[in-house]
C-alpha atoms as a PDB file:
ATOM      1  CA  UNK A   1     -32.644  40.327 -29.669  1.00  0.00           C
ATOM      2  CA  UNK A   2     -36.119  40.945 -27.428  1.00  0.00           C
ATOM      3  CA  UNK A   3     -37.424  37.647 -26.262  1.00  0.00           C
ATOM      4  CA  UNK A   4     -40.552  36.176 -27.739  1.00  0.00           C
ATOM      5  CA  UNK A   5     -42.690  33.610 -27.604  1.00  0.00           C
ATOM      6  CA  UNK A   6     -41.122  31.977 -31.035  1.00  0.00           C
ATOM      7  CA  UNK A   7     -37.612  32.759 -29.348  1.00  0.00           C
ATOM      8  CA  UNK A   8     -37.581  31.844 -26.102  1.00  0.00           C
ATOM      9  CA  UNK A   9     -36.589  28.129 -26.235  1.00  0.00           C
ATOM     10  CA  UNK A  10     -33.510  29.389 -27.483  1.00  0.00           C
ATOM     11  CA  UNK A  11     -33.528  31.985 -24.689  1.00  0.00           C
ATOM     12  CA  UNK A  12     -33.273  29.304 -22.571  1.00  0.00           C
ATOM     13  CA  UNK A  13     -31.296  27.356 -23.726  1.00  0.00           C
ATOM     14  CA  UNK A  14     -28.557  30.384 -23.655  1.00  0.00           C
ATOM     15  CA  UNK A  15     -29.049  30.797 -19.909  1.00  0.00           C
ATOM     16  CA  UNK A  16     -28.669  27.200 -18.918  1.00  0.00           C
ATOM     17  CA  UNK A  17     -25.310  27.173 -21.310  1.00  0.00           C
ATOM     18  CA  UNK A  18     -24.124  29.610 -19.431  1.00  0.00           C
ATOM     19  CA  UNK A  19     -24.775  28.577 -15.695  1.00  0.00           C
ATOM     20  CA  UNK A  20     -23.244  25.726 -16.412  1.00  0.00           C
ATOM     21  CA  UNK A  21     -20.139  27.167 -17.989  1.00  0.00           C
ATOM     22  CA  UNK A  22     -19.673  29.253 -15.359  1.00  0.00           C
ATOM     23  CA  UNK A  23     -20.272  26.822 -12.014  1.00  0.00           C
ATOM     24  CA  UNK A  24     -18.107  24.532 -13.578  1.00  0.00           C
ATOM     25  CA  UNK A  25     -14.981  24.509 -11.364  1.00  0.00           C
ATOM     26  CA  UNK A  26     -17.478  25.103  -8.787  1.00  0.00           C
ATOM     27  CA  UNK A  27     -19.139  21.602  -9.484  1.00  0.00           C
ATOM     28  CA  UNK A  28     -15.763  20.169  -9.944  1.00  0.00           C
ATOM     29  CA  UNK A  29     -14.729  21.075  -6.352  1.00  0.00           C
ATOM     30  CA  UNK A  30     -17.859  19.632  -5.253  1.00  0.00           C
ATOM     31  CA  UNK A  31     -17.480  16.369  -6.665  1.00  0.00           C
ATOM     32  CA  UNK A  32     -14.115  16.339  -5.585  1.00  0.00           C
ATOM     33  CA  UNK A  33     -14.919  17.146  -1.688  1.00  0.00           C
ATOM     34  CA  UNK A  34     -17.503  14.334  -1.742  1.00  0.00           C
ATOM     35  CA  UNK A  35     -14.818  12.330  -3.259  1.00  0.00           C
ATOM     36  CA  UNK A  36     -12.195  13.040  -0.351  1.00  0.00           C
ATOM     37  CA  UNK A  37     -14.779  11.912   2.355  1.00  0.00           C
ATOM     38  CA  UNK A  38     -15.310   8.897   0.513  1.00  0.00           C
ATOM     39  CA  UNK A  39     -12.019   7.747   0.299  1.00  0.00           C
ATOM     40  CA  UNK A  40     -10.983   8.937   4.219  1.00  0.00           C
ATOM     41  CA  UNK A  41     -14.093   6.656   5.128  1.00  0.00           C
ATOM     42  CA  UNK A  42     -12.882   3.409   2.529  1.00  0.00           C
ATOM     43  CA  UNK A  43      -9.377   3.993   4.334  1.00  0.00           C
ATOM     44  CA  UNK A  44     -10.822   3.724   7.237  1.00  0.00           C
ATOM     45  CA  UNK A  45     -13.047   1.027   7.089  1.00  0.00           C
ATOM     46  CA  UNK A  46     -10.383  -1.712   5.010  1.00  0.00           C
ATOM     47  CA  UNK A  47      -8.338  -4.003   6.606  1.00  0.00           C
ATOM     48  CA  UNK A  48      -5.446  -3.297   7.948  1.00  0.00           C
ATOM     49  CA  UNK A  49      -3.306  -5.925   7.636  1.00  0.00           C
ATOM     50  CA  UNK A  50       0.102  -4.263   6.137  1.00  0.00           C
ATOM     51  CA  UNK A  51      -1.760  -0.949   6.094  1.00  0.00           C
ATOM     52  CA  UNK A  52      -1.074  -0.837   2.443  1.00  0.00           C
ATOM     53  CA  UNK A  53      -4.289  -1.740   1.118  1.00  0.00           C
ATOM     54  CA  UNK A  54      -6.125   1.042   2.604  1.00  0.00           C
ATOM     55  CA  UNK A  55      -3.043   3.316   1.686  1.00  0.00           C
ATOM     56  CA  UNK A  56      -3.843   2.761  -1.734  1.00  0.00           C
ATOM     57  CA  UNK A  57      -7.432   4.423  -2.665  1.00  0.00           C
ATOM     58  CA  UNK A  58      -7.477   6.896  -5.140  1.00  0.00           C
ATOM     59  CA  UNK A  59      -9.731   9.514  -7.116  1.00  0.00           C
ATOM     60  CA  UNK A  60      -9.774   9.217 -10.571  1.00  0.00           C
ATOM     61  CA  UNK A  61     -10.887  12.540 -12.102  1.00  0.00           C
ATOM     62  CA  UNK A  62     -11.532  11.111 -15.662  1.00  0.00           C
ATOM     63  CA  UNK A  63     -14.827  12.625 -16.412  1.00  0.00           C
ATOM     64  CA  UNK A  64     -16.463  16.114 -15.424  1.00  0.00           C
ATOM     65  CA  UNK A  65     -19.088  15.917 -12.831  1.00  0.00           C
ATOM     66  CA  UNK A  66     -17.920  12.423 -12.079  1.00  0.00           C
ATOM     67  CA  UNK A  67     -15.615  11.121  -8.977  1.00  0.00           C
ATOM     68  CA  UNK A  68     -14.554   7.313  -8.699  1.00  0.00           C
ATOM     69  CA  UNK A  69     -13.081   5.716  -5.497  1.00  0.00           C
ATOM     70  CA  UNK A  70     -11.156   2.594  -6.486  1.00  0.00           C
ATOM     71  CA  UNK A  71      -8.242   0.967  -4.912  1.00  0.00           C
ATOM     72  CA  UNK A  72      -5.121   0.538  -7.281  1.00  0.00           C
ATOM     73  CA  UNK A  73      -3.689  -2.514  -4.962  1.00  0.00           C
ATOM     74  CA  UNK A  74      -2.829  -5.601  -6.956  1.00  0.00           C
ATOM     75  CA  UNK A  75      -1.783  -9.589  -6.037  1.00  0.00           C
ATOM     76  CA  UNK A  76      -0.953 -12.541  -7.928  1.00  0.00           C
ATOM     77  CA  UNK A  77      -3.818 -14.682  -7.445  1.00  0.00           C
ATOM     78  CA  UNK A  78      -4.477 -18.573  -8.750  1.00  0.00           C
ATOM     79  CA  UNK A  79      -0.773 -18.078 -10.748  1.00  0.00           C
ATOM     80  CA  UNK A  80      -2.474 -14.582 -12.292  1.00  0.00           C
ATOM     81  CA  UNK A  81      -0.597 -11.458 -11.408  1.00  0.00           C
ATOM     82  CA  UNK A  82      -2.449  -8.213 -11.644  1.00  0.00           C
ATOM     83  CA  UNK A  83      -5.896  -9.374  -9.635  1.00  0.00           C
ATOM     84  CA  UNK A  84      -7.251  -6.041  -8.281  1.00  0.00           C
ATOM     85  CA  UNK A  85      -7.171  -6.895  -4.176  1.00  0.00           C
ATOM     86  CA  UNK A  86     -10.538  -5.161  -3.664  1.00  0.00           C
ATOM     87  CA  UNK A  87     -12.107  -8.189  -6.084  1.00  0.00           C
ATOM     88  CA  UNK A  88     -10.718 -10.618  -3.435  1.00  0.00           C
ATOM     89  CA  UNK A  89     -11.679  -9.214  -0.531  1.00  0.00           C
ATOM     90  CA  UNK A  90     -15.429  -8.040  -1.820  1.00  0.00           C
ATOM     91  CA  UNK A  91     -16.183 -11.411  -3.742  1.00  0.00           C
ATOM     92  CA  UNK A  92     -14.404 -14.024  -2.674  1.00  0.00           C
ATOM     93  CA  UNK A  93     -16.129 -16.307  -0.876  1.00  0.00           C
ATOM     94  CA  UNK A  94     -15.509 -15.728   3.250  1.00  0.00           C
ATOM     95  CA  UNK A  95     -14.566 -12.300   1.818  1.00  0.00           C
ATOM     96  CA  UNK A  96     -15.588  -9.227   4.251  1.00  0.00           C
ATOM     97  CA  UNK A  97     -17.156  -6.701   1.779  1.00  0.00           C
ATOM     98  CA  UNK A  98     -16.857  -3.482   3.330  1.00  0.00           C
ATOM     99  CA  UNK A  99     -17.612  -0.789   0.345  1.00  0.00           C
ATOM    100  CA  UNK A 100     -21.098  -0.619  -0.137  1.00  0.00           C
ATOM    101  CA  UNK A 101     -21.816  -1.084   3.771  1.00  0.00           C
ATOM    102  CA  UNK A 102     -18.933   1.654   3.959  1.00  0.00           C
ATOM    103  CA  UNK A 103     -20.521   3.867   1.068  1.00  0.00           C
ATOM    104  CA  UNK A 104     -24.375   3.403   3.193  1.00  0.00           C
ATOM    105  CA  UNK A 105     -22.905   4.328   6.261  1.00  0.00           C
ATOM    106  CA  UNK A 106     -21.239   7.670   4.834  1.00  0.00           C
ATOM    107  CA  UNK A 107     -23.616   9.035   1.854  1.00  0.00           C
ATOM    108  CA  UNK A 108     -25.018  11.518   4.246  1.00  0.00           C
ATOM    109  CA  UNK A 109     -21.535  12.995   4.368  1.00  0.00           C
ATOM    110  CA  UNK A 110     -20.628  12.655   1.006  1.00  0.00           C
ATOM    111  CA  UNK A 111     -23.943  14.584   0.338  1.00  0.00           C
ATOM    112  CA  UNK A 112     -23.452  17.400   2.509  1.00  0.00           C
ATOM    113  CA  UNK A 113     -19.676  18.045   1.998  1.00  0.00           C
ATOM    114  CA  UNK A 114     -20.869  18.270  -1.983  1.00  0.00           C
ATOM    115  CA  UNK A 115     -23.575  20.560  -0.581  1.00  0.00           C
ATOM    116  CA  UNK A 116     -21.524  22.450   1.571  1.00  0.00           C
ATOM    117  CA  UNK A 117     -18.829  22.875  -1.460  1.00  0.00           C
ATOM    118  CA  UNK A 118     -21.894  24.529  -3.884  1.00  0.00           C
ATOM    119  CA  UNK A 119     -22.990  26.964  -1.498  1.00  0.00           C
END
């Protein structure tokens, strides 16, 4: 079919479908090598106490185009088992919050390895 004025939305539409079909796995190794520095750099930055805490960031891969960075350690808390550790040390008060400051001081990396990844 020739593209016309009248047909050209739908012209459109067609090409962007299929860029993003095909750079899918592309974007997915993207978000994923962003996701890596991330968690190096939350590893990094927690306490160390037993070393387990920072030993236990992962990636969840749940959603296309999407990365989280949580930490899957748990205590018993106030007689409640189950209490993510990350809540403590973040929120609590005297806590030491480290992710966001962690997060600021690394975007720029995050950023370019996701860059780097698409080019």
């Amino acid at each position: 079919m020739a593209t016309t004025l009248e047909n050209i939305g739908d012209e459109l539409d067609q090409m962007l479908n299929e860029f993003l079909h095909s750079s899918y796995e592309k974007r997915q190794e993207a978000v994923q090598a962003g996701a890596e520095v991330m968690k190096s750099a939350l590893e990094q930055a927690s306490p160390k106490d037993s070393g387990e805490f920072a030993n236990s960031f992962a990636i969840k891969t749940k959603y296309k185009d999407r990365r989280y960075v949580g930490n899957t350690k748990t205590v018993t808390a106030k007689g409640r088992e189950g209490v993510p550790l990350i809540n403590i040390l973040e929120f609590k008060d005297g806590g030491q919050p480290f992710v966001r400051n962690t997060f600021e001081a690394n975007k720029d990396k995050v950023y370019a390895a996701i860059k780097n990844k698409l080019k």
